[in-house]
Protein backbone atom coordinates (compact mmCIF):
# COMPACT_ATOMS: atom_id res chain seq x y z
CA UNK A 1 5.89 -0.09 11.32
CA UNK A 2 3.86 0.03 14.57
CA UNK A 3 5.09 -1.89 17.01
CA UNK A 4 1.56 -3.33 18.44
CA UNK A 5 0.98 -4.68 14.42
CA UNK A 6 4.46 -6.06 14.72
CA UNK A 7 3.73 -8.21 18.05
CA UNK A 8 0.42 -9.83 16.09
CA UNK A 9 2.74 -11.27 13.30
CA UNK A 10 3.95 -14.79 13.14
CA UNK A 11 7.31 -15.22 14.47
CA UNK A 12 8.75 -16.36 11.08
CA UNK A 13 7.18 -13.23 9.36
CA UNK A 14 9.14 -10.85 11.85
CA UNK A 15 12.11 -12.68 11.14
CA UNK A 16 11.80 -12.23 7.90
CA UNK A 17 11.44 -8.55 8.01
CA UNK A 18 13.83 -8.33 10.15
CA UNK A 19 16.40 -10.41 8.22
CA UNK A 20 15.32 -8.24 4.83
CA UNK A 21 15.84 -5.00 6.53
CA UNK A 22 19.26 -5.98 8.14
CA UNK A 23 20.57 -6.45 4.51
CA UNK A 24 18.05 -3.71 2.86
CA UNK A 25 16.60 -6.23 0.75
CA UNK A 26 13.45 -4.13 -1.05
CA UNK A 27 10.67 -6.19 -0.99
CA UNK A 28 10.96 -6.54 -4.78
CA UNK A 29 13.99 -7.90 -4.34
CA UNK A 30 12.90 -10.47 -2.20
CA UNK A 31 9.68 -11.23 -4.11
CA UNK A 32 11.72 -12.33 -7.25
CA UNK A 33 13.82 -15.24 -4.77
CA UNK A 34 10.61 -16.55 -3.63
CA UNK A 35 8.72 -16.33 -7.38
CA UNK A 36 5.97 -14.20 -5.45
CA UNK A 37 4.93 -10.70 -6.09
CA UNK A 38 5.44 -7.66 -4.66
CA UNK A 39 2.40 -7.56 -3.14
CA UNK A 40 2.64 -10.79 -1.57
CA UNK A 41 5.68 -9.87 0.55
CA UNK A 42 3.74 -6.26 1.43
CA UNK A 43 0.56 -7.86 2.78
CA UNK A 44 2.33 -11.18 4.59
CA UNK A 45 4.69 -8.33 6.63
CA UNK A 46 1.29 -6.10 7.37
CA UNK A 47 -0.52 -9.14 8.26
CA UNK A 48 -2.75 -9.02 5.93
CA UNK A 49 -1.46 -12.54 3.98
CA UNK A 50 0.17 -15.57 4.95
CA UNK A 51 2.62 -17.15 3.24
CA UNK A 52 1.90 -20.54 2.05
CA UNK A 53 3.70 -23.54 3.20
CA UNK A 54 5.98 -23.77 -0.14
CA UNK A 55 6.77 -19.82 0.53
CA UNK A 56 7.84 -19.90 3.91
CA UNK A 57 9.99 -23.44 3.68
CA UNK A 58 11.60 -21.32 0.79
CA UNK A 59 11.95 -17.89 2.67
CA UNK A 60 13.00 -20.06 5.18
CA UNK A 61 15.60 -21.64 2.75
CA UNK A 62 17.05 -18.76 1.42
CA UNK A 63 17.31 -17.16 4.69
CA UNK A 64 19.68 -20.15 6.21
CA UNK A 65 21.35 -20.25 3.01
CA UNK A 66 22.23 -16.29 2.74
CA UNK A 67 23.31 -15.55 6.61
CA UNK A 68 26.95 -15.33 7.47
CA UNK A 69 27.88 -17.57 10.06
CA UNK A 70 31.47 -17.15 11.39
């Protein structure tokens, strides 16, 4: 990913990626929790898609509710 694309995202979307990537999460993968498509996930982390309020309180969810904290 080029990092000067990566500074224009929202700061939720670059957690995201990062959070997917940390557990190698394929974007499939991830699709299927949030009932979105593949091509969904693509587009929001190249900028070209937002998610939609319901998406991102449920990325958002499922983030909080997968992370480790000890």
């Amino acid at each position: 990913m080029c990092y000067r694309h990566f500074e224009k995202l929202d700061d939720d979307v670059k957690k995201m990626i990062q959070w997917r990537k940390d557990r190698n999460i394929p974007q499939i993968q991830l699709a299927e929790m949030l009932y979105v498509s593949t091509a969904t996930i693509s587009n929001t982390e190249r900028g070209k898609r937002k998610l939609r309020p319901e998406e991102k309180q449920r990325l958002l969810s499922y983030m909080d509710s997968l992370t480790f904290r000890g």
